[in-house]
C-alpha atoms as a PDB file:
ATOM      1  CA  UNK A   1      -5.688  -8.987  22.856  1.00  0.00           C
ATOM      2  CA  UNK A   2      -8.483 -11.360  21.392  1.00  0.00           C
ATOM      3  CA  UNK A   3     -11.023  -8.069  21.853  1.00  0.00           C
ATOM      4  CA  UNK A   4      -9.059  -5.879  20.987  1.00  0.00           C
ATOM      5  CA  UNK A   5      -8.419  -7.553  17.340  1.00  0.00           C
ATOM      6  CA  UNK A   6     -12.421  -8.037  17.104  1.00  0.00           C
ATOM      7  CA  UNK A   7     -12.827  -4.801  17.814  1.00  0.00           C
ATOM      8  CA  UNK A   8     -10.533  -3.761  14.767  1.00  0.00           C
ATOM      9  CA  UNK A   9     -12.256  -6.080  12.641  1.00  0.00           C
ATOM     10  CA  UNK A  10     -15.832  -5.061  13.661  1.00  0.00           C
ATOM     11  CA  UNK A  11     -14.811  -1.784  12.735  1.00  0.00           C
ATOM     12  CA  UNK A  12     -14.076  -2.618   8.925  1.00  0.00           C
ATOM     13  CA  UNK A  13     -17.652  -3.060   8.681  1.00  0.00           C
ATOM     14  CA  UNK A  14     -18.416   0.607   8.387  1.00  0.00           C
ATOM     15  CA  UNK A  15     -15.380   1.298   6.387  1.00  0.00           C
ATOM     16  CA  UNK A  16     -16.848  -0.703   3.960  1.00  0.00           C
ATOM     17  CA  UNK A  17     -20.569   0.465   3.527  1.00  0.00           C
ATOM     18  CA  UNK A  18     -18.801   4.134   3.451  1.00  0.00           C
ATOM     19  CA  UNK A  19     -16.290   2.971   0.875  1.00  0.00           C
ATOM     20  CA  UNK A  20     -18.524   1.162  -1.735  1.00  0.00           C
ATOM     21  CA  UNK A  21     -21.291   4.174  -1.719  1.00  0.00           C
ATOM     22  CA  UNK A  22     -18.635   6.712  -2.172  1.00  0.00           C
ATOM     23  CA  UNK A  23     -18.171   4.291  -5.225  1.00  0.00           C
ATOM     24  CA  UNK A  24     -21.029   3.815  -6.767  1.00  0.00           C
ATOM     25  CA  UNK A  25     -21.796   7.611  -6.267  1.00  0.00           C
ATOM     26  CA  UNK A  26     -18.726   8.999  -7.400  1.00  0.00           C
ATOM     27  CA  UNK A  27     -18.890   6.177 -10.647  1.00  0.00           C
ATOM     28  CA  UNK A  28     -22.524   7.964 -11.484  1.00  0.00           C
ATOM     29  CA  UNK A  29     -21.290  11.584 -11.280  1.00  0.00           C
ATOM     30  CA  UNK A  30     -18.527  10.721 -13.735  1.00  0.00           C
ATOM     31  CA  UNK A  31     -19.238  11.013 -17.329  1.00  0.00           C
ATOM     32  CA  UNK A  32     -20.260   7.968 -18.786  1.00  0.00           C
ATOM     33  CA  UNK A  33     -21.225   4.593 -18.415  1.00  0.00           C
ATOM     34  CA  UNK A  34     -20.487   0.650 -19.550  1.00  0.00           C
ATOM     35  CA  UNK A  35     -23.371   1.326 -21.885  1.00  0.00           C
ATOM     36  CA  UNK A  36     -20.670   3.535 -24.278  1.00  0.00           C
ATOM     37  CA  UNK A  37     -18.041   0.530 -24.426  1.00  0.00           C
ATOM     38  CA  UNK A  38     -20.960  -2.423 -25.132  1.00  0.00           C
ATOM     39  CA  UNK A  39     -23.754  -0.528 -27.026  1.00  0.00           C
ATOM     40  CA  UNK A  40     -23.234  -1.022 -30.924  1.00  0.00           C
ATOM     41  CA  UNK A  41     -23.236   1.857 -33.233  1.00  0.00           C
ATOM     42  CA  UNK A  42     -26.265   0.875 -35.220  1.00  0.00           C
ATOM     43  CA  UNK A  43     -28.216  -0.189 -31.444  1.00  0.00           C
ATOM     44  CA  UNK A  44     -31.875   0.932 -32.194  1.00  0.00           C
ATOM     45  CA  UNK A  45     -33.924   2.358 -28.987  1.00  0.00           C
ATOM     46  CA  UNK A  46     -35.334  -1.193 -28.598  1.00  0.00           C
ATOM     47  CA  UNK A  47     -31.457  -2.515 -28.009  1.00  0.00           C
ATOM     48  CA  UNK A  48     -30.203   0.416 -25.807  1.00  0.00           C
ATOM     49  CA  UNK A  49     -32.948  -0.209 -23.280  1.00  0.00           C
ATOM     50  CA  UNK A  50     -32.107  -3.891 -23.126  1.00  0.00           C
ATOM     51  CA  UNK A  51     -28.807  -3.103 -22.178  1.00  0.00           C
ATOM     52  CA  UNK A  52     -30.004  -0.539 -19.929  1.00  0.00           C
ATOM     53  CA  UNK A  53     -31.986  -3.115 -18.497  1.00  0.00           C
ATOM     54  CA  UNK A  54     -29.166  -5.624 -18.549  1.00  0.00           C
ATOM     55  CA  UNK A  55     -26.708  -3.830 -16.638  1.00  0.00           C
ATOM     56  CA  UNK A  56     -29.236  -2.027 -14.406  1.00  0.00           C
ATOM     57  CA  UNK A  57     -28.995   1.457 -15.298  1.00  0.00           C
ATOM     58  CA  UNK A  58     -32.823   1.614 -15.939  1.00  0.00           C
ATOM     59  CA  UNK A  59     -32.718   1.710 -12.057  1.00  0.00           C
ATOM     60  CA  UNK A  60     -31.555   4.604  -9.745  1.00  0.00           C
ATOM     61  CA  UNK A  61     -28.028   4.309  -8.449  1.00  0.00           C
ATOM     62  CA  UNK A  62     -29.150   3.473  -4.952  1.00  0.00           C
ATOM     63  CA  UNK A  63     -31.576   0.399  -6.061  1.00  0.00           C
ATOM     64  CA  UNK A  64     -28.394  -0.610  -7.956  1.00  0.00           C
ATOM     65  CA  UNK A  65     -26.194  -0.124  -4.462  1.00  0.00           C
ATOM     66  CA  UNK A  66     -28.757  -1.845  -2.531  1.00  0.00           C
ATOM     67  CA  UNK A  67     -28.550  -4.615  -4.513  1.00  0.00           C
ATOM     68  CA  UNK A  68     -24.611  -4.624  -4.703  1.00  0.00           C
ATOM     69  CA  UNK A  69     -24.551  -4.986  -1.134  1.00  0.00           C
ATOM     70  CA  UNK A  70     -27.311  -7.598  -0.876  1.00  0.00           C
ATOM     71  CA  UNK A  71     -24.863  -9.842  -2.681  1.00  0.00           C
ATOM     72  CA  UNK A  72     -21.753  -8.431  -1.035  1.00  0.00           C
ATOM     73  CA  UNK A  73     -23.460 -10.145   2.242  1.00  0.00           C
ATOM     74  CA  UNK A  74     -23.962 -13.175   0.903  1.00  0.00           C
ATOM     75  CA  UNK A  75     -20.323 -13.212  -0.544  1.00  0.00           C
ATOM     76  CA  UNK A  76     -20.887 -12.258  -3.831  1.00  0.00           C
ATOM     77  CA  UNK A  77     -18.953  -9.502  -5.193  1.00  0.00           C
ATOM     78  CA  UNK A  78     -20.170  -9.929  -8.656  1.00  0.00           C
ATOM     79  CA  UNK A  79     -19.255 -10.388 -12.187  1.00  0.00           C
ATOM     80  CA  UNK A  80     -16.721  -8.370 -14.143  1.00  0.00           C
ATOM     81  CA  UNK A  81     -18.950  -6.205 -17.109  1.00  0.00           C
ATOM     82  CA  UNK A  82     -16.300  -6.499 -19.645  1.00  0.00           C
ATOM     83  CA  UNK A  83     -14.430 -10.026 -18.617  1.00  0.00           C
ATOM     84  CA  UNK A  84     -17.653 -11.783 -17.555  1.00  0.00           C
ATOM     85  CA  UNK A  85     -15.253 -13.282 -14.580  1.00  0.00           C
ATOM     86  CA  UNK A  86     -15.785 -13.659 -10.922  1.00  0.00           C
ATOM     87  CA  UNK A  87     -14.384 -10.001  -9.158  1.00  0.00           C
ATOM     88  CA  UNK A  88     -12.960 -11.797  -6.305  1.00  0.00           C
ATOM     89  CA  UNK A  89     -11.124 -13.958  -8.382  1.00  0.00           C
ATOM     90  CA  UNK A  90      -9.975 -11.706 -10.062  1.00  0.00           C
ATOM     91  CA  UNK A  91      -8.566  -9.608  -7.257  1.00  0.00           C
ATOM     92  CA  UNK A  92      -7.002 -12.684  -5.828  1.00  0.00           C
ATOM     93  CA  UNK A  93      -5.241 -13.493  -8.687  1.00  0.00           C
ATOM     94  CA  UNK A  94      -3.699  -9.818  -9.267  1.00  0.00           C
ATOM     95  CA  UNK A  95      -2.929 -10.146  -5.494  1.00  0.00           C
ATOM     96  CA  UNK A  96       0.324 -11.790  -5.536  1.00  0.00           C
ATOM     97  CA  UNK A  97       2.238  -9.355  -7.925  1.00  0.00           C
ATOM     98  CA  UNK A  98       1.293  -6.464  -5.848  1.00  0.00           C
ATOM     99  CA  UNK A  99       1.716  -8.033  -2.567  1.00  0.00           C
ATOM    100  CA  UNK A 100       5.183  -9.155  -4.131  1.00  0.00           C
ATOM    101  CA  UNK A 101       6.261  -5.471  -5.446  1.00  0.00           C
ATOM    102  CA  UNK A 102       4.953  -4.209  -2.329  1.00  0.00           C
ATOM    103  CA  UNK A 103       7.588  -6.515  -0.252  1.00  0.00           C
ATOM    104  CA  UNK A 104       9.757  -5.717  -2.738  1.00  0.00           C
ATOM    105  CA  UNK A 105       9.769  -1.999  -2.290  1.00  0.00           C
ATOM    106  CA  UNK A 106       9.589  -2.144   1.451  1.00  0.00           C
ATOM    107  CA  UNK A 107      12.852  -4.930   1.558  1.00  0.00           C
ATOM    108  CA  UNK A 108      14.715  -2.342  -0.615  1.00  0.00           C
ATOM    109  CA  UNK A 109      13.673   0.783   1.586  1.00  0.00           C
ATOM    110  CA  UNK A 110      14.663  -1.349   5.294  1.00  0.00           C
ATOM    111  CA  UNK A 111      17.817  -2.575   4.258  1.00  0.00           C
ATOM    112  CA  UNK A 112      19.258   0.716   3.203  1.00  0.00           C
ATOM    113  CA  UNK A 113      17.079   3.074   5.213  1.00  0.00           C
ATOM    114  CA  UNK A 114      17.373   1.800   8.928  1.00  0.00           C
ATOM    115  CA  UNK A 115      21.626   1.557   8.908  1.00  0.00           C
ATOM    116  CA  UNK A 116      21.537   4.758   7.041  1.00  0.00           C
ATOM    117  CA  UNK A 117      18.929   6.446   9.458  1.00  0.00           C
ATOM    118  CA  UNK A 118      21.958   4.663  12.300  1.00  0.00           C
ATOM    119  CA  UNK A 119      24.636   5.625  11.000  1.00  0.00           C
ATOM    120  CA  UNK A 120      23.346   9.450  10.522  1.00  0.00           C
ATOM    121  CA  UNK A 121      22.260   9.698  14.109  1.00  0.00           C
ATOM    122  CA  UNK A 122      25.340   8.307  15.492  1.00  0.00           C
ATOM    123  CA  UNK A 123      27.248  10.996  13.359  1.00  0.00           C
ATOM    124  CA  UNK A 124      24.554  13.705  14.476  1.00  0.00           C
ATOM    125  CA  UNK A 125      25.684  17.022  12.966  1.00  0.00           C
ATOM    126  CA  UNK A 126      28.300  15.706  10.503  1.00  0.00           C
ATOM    127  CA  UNK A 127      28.530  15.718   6.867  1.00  0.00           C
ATOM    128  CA  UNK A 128      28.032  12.134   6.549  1.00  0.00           C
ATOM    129  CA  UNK A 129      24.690  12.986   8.633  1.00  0.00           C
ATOM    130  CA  UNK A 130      23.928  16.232   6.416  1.00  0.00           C
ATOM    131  CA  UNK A 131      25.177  14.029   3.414  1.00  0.00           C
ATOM    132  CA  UNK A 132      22.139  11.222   4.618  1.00  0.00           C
ATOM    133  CA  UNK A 133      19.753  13.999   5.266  1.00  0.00           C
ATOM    134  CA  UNK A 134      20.026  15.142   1.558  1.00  0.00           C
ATOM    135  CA  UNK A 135      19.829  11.956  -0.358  1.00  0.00           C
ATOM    136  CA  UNK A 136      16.507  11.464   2.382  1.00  0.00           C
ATOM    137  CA  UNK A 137      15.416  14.835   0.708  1.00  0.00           C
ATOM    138  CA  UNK A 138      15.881  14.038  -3.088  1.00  0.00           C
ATOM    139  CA  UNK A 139      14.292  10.504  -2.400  1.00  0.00           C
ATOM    140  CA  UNK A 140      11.031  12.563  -1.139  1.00  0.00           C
ATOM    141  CA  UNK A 141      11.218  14.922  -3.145  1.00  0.00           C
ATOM    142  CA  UNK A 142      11.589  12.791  -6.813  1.00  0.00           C
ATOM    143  CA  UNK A 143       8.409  12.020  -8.228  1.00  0.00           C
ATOM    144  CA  UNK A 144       7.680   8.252  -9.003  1.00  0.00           C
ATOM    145  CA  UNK A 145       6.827   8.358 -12.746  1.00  0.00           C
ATOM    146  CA  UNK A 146       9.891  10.414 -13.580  1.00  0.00           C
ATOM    147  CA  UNK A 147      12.148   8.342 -12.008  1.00  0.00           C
ATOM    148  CA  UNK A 148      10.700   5.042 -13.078  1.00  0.00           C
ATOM    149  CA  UNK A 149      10.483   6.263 -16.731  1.00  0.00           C
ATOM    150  CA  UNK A 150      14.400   7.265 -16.128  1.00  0.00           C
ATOM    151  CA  UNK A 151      15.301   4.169 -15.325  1.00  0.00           C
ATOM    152  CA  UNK A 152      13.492   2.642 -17.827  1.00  0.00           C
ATOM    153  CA  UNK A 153      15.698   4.672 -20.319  1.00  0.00           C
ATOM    154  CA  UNK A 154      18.924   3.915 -18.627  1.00  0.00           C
ATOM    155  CA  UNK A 155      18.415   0.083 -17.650  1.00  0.00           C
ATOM    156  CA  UNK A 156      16.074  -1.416 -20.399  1.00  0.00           C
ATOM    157  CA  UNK A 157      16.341   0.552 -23.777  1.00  0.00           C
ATOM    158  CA  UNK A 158      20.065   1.833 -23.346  1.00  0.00           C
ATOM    159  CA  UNK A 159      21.705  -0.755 -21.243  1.00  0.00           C
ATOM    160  CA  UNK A 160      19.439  -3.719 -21.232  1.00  0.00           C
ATOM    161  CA  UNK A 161      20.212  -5.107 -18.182  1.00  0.00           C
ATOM    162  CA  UNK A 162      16.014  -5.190 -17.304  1.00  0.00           C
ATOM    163  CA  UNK A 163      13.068  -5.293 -18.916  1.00  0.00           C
ATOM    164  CA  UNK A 164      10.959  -2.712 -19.407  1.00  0.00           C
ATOM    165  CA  UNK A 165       7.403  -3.891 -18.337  1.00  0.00           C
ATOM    166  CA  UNK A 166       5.257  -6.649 -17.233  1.00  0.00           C
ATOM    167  CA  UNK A 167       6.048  -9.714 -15.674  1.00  0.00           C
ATOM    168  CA  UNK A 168       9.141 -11.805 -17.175  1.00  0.00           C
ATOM    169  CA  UNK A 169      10.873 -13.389 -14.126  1.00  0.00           C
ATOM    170  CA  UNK A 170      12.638 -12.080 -11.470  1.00  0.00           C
ATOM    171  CA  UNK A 171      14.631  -9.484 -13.272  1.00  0.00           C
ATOM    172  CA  UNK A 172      11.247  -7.630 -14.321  1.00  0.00           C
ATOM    173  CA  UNK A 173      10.710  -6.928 -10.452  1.00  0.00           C
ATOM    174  CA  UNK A 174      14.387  -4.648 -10.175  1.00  0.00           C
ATOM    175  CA  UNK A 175      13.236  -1.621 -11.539  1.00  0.00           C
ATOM    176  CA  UNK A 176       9.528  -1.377 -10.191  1.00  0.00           C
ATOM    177  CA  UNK A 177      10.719  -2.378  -6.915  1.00  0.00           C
ATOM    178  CA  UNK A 178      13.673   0.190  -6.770  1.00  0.00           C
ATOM    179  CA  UNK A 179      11.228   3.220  -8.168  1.00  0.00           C
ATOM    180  CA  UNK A 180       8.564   2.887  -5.718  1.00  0.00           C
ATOM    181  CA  UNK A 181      11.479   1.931  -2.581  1.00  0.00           C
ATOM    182  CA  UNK A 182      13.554   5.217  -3.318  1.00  0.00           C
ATOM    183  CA  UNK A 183      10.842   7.176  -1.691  1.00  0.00           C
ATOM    184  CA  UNK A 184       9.814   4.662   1.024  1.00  0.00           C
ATOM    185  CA  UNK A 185      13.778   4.885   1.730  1.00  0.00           C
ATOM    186  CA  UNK A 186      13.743   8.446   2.637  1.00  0.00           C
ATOM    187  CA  UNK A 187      10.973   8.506   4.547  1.00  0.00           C
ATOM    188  CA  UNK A 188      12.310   5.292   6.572  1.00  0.00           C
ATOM    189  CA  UNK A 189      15.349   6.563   6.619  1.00  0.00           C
ATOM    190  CA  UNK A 190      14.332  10.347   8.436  1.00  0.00           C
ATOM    191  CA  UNK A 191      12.241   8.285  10.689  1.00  0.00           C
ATOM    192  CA  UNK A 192      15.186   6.093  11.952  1.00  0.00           C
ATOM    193  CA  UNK A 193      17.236   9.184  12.399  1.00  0.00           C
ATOM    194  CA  UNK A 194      14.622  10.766  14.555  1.00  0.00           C
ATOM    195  CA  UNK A 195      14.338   8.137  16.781  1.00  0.00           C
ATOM    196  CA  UNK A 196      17.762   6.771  17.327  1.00  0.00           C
ATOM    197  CA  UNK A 197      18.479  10.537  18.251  1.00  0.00           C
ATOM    198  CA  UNK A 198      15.859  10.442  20.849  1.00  0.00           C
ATOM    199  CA  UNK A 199      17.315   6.966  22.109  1.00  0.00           C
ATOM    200  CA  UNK A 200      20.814   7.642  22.073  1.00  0.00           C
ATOM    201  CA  UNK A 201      20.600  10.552  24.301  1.00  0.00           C
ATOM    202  CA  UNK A 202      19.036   9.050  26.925  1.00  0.00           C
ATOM    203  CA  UNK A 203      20.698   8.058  30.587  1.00  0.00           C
ATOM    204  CA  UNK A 204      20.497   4.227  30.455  1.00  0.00           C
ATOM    205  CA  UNK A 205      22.110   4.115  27.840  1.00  0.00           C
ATOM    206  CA  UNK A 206      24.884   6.153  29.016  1.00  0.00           C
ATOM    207  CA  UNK A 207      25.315   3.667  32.104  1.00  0.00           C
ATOM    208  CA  UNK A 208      25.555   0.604  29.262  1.00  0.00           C
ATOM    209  CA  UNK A 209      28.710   2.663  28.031  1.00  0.00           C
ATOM    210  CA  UNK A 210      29.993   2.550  32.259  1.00  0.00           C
ATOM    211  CA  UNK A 211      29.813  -0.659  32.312  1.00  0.00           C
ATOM    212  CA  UNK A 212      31.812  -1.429  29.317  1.00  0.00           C
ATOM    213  CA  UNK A 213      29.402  -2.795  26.855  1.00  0.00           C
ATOM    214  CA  UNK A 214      30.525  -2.098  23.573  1.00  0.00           C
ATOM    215  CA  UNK A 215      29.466   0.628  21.332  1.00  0.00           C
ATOM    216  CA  UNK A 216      27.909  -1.456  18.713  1.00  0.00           C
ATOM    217  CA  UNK A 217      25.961  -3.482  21.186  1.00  0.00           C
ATOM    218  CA  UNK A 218      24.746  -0.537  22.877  1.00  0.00           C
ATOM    219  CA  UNK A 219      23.123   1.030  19.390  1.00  0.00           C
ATOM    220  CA  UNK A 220      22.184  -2.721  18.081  1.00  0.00           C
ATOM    221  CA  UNK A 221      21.083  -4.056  21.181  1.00  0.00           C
ATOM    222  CA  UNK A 222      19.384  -1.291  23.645  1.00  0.00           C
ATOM    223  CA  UNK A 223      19.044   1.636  21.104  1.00  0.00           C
ATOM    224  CA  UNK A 224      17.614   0.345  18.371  1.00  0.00           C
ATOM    225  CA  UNK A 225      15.443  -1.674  20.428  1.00  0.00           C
ATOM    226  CA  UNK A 226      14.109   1.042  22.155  1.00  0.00           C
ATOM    227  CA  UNK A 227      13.709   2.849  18.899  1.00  0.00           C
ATOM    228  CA  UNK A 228      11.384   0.661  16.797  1.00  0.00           C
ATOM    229  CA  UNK A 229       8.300   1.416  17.567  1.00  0.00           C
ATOM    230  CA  UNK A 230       7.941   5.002  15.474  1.00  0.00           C
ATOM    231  CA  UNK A 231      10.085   2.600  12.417  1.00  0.00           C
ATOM    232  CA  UNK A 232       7.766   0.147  13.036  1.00  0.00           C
ATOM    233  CA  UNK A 233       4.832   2.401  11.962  1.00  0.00           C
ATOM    234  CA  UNK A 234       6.117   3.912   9.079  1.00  0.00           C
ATOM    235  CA  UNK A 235       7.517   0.726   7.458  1.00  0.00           C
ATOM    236  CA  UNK A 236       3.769  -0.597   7.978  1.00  0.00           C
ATOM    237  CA  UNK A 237       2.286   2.662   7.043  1.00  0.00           C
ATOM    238  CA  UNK A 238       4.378   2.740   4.207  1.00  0.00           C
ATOM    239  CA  UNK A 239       3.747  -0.795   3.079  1.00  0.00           C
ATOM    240  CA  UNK A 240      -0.239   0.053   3.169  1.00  0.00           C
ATOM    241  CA  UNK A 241       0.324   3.072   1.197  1.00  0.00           C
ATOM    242  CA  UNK A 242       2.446   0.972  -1.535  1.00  0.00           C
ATOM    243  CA  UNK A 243      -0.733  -1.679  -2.063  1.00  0.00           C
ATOM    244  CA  UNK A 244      -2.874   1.153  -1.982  1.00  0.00           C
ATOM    245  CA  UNK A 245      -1.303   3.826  -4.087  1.00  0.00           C
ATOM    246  CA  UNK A 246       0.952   1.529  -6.278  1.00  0.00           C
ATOM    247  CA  UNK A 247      -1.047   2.217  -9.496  1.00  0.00           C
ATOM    248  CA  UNK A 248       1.019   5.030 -10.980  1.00  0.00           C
ATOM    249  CA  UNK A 249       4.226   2.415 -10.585  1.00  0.00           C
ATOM    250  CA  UNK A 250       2.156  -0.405 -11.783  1.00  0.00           C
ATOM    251  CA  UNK A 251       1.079   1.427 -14.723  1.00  0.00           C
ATOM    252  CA  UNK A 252       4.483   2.940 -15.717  1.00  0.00           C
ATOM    253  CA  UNK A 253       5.840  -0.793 -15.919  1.00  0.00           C
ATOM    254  CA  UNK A 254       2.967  -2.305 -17.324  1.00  0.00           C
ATOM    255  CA  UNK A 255       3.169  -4.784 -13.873  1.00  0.00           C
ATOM    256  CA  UNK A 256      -0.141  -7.341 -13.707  1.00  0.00           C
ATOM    257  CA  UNK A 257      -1.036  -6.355 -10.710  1.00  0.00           C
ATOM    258  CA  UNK A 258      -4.230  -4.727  -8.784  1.00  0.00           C
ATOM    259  CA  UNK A 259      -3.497  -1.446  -9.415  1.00  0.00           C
ATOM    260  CA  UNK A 260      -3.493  -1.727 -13.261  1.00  0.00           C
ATOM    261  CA  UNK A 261      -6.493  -3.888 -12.733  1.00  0.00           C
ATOM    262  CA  UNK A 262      -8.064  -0.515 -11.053  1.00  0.00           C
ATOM    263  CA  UNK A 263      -7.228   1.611 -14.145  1.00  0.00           C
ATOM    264  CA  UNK A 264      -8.242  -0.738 -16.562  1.00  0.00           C
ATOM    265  CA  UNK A 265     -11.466  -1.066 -14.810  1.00  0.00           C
ATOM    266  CA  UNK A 266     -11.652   2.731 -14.428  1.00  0.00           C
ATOM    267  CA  UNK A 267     -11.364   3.490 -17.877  1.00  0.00           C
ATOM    268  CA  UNK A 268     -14.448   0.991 -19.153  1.00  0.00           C
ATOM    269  CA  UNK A 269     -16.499   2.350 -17.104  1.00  0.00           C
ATOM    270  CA  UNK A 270     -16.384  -1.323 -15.221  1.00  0.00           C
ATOM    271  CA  UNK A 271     -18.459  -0.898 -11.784  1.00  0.00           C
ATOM    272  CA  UNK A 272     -18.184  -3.884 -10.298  1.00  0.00           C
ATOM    273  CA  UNK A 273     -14.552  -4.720 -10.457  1.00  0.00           C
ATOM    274  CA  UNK A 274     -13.561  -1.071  -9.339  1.00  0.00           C
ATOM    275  CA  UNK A 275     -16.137  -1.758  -6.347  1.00  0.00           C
ATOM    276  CA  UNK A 276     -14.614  -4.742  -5.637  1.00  0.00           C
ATOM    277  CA  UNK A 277     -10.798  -4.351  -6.091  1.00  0.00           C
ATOM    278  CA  UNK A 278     -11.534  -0.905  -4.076  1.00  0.00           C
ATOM    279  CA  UNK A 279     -13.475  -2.990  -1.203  1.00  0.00           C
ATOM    280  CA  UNK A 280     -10.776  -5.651  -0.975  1.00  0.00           C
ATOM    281  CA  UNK A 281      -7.946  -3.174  -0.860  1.00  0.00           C
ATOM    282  CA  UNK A 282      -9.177  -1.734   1.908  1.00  0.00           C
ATOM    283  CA  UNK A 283      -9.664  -4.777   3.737  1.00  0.00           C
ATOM    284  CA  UNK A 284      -5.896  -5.779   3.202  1.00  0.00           C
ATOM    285  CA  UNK A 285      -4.554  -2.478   4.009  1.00  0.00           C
ATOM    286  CA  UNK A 286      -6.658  -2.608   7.460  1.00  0.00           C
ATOM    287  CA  UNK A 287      -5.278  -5.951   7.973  1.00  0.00           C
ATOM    288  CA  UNK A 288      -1.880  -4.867   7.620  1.00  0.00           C
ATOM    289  CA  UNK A 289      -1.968  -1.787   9.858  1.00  0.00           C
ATOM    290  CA  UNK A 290      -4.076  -4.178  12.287  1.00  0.00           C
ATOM    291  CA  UNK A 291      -0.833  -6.126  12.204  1.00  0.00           C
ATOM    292  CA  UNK A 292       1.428  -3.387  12.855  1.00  0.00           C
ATOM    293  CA  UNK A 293      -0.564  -2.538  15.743  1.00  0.00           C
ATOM    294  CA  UNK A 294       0.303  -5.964  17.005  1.00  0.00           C
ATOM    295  CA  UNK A 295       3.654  -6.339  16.242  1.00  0.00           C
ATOM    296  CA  UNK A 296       4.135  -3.051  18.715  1.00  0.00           C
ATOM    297  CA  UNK A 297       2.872  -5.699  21.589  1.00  0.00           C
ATOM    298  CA  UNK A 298       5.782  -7.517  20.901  1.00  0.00           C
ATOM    299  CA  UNK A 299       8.625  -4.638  21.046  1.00  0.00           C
ATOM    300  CA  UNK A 300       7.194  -3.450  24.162  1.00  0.00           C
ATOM    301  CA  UNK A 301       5.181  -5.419  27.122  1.00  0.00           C
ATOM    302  CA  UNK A 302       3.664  -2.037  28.588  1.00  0.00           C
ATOM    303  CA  UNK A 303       2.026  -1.673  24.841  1.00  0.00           C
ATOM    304  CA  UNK A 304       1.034  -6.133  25.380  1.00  0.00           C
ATOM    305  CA  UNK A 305      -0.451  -5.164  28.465  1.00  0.00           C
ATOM    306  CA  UNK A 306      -2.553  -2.432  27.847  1.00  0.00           C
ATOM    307  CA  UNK A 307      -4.120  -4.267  24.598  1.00  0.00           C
ATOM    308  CA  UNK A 308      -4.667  -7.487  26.846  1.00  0.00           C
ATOM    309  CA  UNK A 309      -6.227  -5.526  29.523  1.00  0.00           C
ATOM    310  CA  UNK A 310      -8.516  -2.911  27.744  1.00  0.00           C
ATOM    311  CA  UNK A 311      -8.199  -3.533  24.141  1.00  0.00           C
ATOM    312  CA  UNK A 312      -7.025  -0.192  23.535  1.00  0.00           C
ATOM    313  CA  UNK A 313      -4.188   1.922  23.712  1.00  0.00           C
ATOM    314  CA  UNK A 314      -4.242   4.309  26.673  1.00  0.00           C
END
């Protein structure tokens, strides 16, 4: 188990390096530069090439990635270019919003998707299964931004039940929350579905029902036991992609989190903090699927074993 987590950790290191060039590279193609947000109008030659000089763009884009990473090693991530603050602080403390309209999103998708995704494959071939099956579809199918700004319309400016943006308590989470957990729902909720179908059909079950057990413990109990490890992945799948893609919902709700951080950065131009909130992210969204790999040696001893004996899935 111990190896096998090194391994996975070991393995960030590459991610990394690959990550942060694809950065710095892609940040120099763009059009544009910090220079355009901090150079005054009336800079004379003498004052642009200070600046230049300042911010290091009188050196080629790998001298300047060389040194990024010098002080990446040493545990420097560097200094914002338009806040003049610390990147990693920063990050950290954007963190907590996202992490908490991430868990948000994901509590909202579980607790409706997984008894819907039961309750359709119990009635396999119904209505109330086709009936699941389509709201699964329209939550797919419905873009983020147009719902969120939706409910916006409906919950904030008509009825005022929420606010509309940033960060007010815990009624400001409701709406960002439910936008981005609509489409986690569906997906959770298909997934479910699938499985339990796969489950329910199978003979052991059958001789549970023999012996008398009762219907509901047979799905709660043996089914849906047998059935996590596919839900499993896609709720931490899906919790990854929600601190990794939750920028559009941040951004629609105004929501002080790292994803707005991202686009803020973006816009000026502002390498290090992009570099850094990018880095980061994809350290926490390894971590996360590192965990859901673990978790699956706790549904199922054959998955324990294999990871204790060769660190690896066979």
């Amino acid at each position: 188990m111990y190896k096998y987590v090194i391994k996975r950790l070991l393995m960030l290191i590459p991610v990394i390096i690959c990550v942060s060039l694809l950065i710095y590279v892609i940040m120099e193609l763009a059009p544009g530069n910090i220079l355009a947000f901090v150079t005054p109008d009336d800079a004379t030659p003498e004052q642009v090439a200070e600046l230049e000089r300042q911010y290091g763009y009188d050196k080629p884009v790998l001298y300047r990635y060389a040194k990024y990473m010098g002080g990446l090693l040493r545990g420097d991530m560097g200094v914002s270019f338009i806040s003049k603050q610390d990147v990693f602080k920063t990050y950290m403390q954007k963190l907590p919003n996202t992490l908490l309209l991430a868990l948000s999103s994901v509590f909202v998708a579980v607790c409706v998707s997984i008894p819907l995704g039961i309750y359709a494959a119990i009635h396999n071939g119904s209505i109330q299964d086709n009936a699941s099956m389509v709201v699964a579809l329209l939550g797919v199918s419905m873009p983020n931004f147009w719902l969120g700004l939706l409910l916006i319309i409906a919950f904030s400016l008509k009825l005022g039940w929420f606010p509309s943006g940033g960060f007010e308590g815990p009624r400001s989470i409701v709406l960002p929350a439910f936008t981005s957990g609509i489409s986690l729902m569906a997906i959770i909720t298909r997934t479910t579905r699938s499985s339990m179908l796969d489950v329910i059909r199978q003979d052991y079950l059958r001789t549970a029902r023999a012996k008398g057990v009762s219907e509901k413990k047979v799905i709660r109990i043996h089914a849906l036991k047998n059935a996590l490890i596919p839900i499993i992945t896609v709720i931490g799948t899906q919790l990854a992609a929600v601190l990794g893609g939750s920028i559009l919902i941040e951004t629609i709700f105004a929501w002080p989190g790292v994803g707005r951080l991202v686009i803020d950065s973006l816009n000026s131009r502002d390498v290090p903090m992009i570099t850094g909130c990018i880095i980061l992210k994809t350290v926490t969204i390894s971590i996360i699927l590192l965990i859901v790999d673990l978790l699956y040696a706790l549904v199922d001893p054959k998955i324990k074993a294999q990871y204790t004996k060769g660190g690896k899935l066979s």
